[in-house]
Protein backbone atom coordinates (compact mmCIF):
# COMPACT_ATOMS: atom_id res chain seq x y z
CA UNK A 1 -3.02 23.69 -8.85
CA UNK A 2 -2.16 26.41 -5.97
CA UNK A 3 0.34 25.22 -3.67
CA UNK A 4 -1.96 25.62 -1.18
CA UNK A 5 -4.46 23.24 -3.01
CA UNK A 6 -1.92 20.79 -3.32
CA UNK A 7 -1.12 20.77 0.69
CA UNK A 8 -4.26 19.90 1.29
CA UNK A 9 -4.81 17.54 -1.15
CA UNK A 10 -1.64 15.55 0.25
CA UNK A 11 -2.35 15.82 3.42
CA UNK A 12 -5.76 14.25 3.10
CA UNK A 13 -4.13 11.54 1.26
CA UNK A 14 -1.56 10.86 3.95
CA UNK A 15 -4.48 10.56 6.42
CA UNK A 16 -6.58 8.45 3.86
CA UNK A 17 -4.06 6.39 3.10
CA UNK A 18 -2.76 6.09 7.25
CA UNK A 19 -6.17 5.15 8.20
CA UNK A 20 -6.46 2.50 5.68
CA UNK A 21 -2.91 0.62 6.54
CA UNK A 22 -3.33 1.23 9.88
CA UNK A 23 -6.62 -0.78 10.00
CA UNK A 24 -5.79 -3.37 7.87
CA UNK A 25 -2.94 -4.04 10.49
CA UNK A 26 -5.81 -3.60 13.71
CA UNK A 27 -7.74 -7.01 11.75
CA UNK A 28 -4.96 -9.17 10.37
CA UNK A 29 -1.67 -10.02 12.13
CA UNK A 30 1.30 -9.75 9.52
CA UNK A 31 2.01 -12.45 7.28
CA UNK A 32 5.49 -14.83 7.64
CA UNK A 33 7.01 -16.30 5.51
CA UNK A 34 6.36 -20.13 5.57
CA UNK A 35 8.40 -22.36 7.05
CA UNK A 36 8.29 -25.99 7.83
CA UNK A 37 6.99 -26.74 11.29
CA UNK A 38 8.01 -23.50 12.49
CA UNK A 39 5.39 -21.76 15.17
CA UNK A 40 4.48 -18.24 14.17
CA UNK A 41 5.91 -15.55 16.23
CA UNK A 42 4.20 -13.83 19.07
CA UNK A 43 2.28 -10.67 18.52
CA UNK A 44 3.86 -7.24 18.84
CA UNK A 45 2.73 -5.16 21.68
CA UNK A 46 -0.31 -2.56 20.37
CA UNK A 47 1.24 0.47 18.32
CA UNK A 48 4.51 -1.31 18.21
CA UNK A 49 4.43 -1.27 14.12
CA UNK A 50 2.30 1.46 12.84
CA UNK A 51 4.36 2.96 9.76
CA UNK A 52 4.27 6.70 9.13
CA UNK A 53 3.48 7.68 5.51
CA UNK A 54 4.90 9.01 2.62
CA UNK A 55 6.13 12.71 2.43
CA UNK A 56 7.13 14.93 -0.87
CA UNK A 57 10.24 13.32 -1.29
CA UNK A 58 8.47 9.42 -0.75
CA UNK A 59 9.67 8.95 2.25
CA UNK A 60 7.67 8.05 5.29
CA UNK A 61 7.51 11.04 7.41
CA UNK A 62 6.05 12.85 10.80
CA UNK A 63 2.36 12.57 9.69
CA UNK A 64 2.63 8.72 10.52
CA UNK A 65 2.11 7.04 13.75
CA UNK A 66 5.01 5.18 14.10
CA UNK A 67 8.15 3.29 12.32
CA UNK A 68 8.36 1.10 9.58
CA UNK A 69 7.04 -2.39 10.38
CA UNK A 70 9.30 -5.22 9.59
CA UNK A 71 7.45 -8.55 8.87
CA UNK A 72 8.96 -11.82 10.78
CA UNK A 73 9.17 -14.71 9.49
CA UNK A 74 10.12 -17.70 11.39
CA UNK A 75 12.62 -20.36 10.91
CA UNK A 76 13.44 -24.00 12.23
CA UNK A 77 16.55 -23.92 14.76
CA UNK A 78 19.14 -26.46 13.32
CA UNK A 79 20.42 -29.16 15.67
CA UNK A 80 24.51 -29.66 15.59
CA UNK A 81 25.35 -33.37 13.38
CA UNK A 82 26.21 -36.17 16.11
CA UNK A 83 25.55 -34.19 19.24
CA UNK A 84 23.02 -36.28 21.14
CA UNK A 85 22.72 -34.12 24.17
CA UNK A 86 21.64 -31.07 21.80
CA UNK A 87 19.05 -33.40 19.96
CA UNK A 88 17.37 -33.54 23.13
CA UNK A 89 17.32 -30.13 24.51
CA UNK A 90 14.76 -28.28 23.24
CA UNK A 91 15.13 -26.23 19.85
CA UNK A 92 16.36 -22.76 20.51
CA UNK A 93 14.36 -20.02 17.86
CA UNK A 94 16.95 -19.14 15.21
CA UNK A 95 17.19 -15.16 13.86
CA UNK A 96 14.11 -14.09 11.82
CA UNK A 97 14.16 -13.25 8.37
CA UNK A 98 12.83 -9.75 8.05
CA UNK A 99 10.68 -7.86 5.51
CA UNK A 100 10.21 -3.98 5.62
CA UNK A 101 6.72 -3.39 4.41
CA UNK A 102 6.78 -0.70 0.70
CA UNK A 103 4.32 1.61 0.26
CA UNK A 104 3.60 2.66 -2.91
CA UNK A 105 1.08 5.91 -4.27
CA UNK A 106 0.14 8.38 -6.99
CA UNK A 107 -2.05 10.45 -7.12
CA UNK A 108 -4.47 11.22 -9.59
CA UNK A 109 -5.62 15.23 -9.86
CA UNK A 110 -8.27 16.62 -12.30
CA UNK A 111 -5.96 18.63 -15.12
CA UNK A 112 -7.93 21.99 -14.11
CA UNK A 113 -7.86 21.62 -10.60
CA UNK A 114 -11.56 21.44 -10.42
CA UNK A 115 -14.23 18.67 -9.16
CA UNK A 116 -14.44 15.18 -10.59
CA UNK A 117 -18.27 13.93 -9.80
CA UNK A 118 -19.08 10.80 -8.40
CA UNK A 119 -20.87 9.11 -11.56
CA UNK A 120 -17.91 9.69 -13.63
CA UNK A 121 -15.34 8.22 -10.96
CA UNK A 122 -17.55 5.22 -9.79
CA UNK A 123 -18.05 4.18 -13.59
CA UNK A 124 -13.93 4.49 -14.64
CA UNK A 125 -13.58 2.36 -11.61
CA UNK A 126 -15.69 -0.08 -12.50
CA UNK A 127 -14.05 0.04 -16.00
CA UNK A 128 -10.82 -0.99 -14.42
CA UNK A 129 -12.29 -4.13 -12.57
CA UNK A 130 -11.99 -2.66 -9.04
CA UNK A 131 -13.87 -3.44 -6.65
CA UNK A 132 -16.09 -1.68 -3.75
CA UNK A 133 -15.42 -2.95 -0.20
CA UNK A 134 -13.73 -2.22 2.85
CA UNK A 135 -13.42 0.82 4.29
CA UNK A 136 -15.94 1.79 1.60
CA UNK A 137 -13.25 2.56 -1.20
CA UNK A 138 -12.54 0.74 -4.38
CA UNK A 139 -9.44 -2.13 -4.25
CA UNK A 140 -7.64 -4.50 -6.69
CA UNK A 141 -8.45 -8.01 -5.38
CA UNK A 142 -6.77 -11.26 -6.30
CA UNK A 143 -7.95 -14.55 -4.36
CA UNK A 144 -9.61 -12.40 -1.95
CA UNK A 145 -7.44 -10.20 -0.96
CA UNK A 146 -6.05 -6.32 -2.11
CA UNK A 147 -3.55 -5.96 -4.24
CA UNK A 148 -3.82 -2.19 -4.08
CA UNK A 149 -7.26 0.42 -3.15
CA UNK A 150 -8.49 3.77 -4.78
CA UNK A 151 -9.57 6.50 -2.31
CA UNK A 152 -10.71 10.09 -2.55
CA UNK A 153 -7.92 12.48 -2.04
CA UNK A 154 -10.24 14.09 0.67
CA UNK A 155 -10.61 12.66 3.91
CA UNK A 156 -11.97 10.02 5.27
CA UNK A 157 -11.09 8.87 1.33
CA UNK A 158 -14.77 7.60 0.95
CA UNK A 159 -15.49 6.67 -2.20
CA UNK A 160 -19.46 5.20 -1.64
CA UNK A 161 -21.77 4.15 -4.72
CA UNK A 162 -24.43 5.19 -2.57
CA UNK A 163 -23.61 8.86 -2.31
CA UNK A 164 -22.41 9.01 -6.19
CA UNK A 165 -24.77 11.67 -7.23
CA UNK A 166 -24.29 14.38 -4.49
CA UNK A 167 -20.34 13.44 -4.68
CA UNK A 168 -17.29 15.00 -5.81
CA UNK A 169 -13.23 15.24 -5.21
CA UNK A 170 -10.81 16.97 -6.48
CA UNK A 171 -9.16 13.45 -7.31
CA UNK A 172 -7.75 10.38 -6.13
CA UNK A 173 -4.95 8.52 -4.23
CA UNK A 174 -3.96 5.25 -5.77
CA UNK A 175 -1.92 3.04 -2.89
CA UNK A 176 -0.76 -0.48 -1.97
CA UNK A 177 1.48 -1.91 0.87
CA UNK A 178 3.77 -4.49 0.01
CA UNK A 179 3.98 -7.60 0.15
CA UNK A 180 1.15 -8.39 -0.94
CA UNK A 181 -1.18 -11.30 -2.81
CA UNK A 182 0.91 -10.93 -5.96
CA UNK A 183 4.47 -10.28 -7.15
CA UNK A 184 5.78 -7.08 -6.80
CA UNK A 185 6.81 -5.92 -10.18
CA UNK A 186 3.32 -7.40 -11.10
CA UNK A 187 1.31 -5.53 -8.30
CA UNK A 188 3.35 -1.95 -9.14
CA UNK A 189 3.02 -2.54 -13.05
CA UNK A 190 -0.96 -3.37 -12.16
CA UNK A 191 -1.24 -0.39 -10.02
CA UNK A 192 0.80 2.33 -12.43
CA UNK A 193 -1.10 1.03 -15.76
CA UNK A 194 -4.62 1.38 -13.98
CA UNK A 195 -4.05 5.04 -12.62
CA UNK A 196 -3.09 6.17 -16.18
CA UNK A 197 -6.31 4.30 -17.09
CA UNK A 198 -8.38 6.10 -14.62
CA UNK A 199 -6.42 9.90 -16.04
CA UNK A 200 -7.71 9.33 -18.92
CA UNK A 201 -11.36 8.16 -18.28
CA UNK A 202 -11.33 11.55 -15.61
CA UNK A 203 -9.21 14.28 -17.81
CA UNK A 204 -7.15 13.86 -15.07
CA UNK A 205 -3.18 13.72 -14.11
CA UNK A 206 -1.38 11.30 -12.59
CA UNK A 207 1.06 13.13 -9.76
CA UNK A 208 4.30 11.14 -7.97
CA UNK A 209 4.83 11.18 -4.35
CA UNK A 210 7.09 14.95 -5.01
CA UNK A 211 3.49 15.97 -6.73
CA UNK A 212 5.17 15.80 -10.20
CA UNK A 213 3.68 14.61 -13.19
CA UNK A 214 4.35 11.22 -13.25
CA UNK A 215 6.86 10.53 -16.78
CA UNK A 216 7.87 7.60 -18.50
CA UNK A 217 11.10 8.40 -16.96
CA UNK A 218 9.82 8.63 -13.18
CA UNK A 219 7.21 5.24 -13.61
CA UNK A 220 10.44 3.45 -14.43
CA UNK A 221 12.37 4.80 -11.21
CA UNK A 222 9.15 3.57 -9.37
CA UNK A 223 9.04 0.07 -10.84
CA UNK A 224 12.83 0.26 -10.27
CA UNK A 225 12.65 0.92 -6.64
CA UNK A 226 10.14 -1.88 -6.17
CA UNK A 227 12.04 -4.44 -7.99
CA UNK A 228 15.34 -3.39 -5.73
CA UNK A 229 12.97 -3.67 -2.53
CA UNK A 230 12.04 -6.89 -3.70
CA UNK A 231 15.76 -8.62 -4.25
CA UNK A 232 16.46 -7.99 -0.38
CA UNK A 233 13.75 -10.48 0.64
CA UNK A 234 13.67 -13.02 -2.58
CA UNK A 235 10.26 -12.00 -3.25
C-alpha cells in the first residue's frame, strides 16, 4: 500500500474505533471494582474521560478527545482499633484504586491493497463466531457483553449484513478496551488468533499499530504489554 493509502486507512480507523469507545462510555458508567458495602463513586462531569486513540507508535494521540480514563474503584474506610469516638463519626472515603483503561488494535489490510466485498467478510466473520450488533459492526461477546468488535477500516466502520452485496473495504480494524468481560491475556490471545483467522479467510494481512506486519516476534510484545498492564491492577 501507498503511504497515502495507508493515512487514510488509519485515520478512518482512529475515528471508527473513537466513535465506538466513546459511545460505549455515553451508555454505561465505568465498572469498579467490587467492594464490600462500599457506595459506587459519583459520576464524572461530561467529557471528563474520553481517551484519545492510538497513533503509529500505539500510543494514544491528538486525534482523541480527551485523556486516558482511569476506572475507580471504591473501598471501605477503616475505623482505628479501640477508638470509640471514631466508630461513631461517620466513615471518611479511603483513596481509590485506579485502573487505566488498554486499548488494543490491528488491523487487517487486503495483501494487494485492493477491495474485500461484503459476502466474503460477513461469512469469515461468521466463521469466527462474532457476532452482529451494536453500532452495526461485528463483536466477540461473552455473557453478554464485548470482549472485542470488528469494524471496516472506513468510516463510520459499518459493517451491515444488510448492505453485504453492494459493500466493500479495503479491510478491517480489530479493537478492544480493557478491562473487559474476560481476562486479559485471554481477551488479547482471543483477539490476535481471530484476526490471523480472518487474514487468511480474506488473503489479507494483519498490520500493528506502526502499520507493520504483525510477526511472531511483535504478537508476543503485544501479549507482553497486556500481561504487564494487567500486574498493576491484579487483574
Amino acid at each position: 500500500m501507498s503511504p497515502l493509502q495507508w493515512a487514510l486507512l488509519v485515520v478512518g480507523a482512529v475515528a471508527v474505533i473513537a466513535i465506538y469507545v466513546y459511545s460505549r462510555r455515553e451508555k454505561s458508567p465505568p465498572r469498579a471494582r467490587s467492594a464490600p458495602h462500599a457506595a459506587p463513586p459519583p459520576p464524572a462531569a461530561p467529557g471528563s474521560d474520553q481517551i484519545e486513540m492510538f497513533s503509529r507508535g500505539g500510543e494514544f494521540d491528538e486525534l482523541g478527545v480527551g485523556k486516558p480514563r482511569r476506572r475507580v474503584a471504591p473501598s471501605v474506610a477503616q475505623t482505628p482499633a479501640g477508638n470509640a469516638s471514631a466508630a461513631n463519626t461517620a466513615a471518611q472515603p479511603a483513596q481509590p484504586a485506579q485502573i487505566e483503561e488498554k486499548l488494543v488494535a490491528v488491523l487487517i489490510a487486503e495483501r494487494e491493497g485492493t477491495a474485500i466485498f461484503g459476502p466474503k467478510i460477513h461469512a469469515a466473520l461468521r466463521a469466527q463466531g462474532l457476532t452482529y450488533g451494536d453500532r452495526r459492526i461485528y463483536h466477540r461477546v461473552d455473557g453478554g457483553r464485548t470482549v472485542f468488535s470488528v469494524a471496516s477500516l472506513i468510516k463510520p466502520g459499518v459493517l451491515d449484513p444488510t448492505e453485504a452485496q453492494s459493500f466493500s473495504t479495503p479491510g478491517l480494524s480489530v479493537f478492544m478496551l480493557l478491562p473487559g468481560p474476560v481476562p486479559p491475556e485471554t481477551a488479547v490471545g482471543d483477539l490476535l488468533g481471530t484476526a490471523r483467522a480472518l487474514a487468511r479467510q480474506l488473503n489479507a494481512e494483519v498490520f500493528d499499530s506502526n502499520r507493520e506486519p504483525l510477526t511472531a516476534a511483535s504478537e508476543r510484545a503485544i501479549v507482553a504489554d497486556v500481561k504487564a498492564w494487567a500486574r498493576q491492577y491484579d487483574l
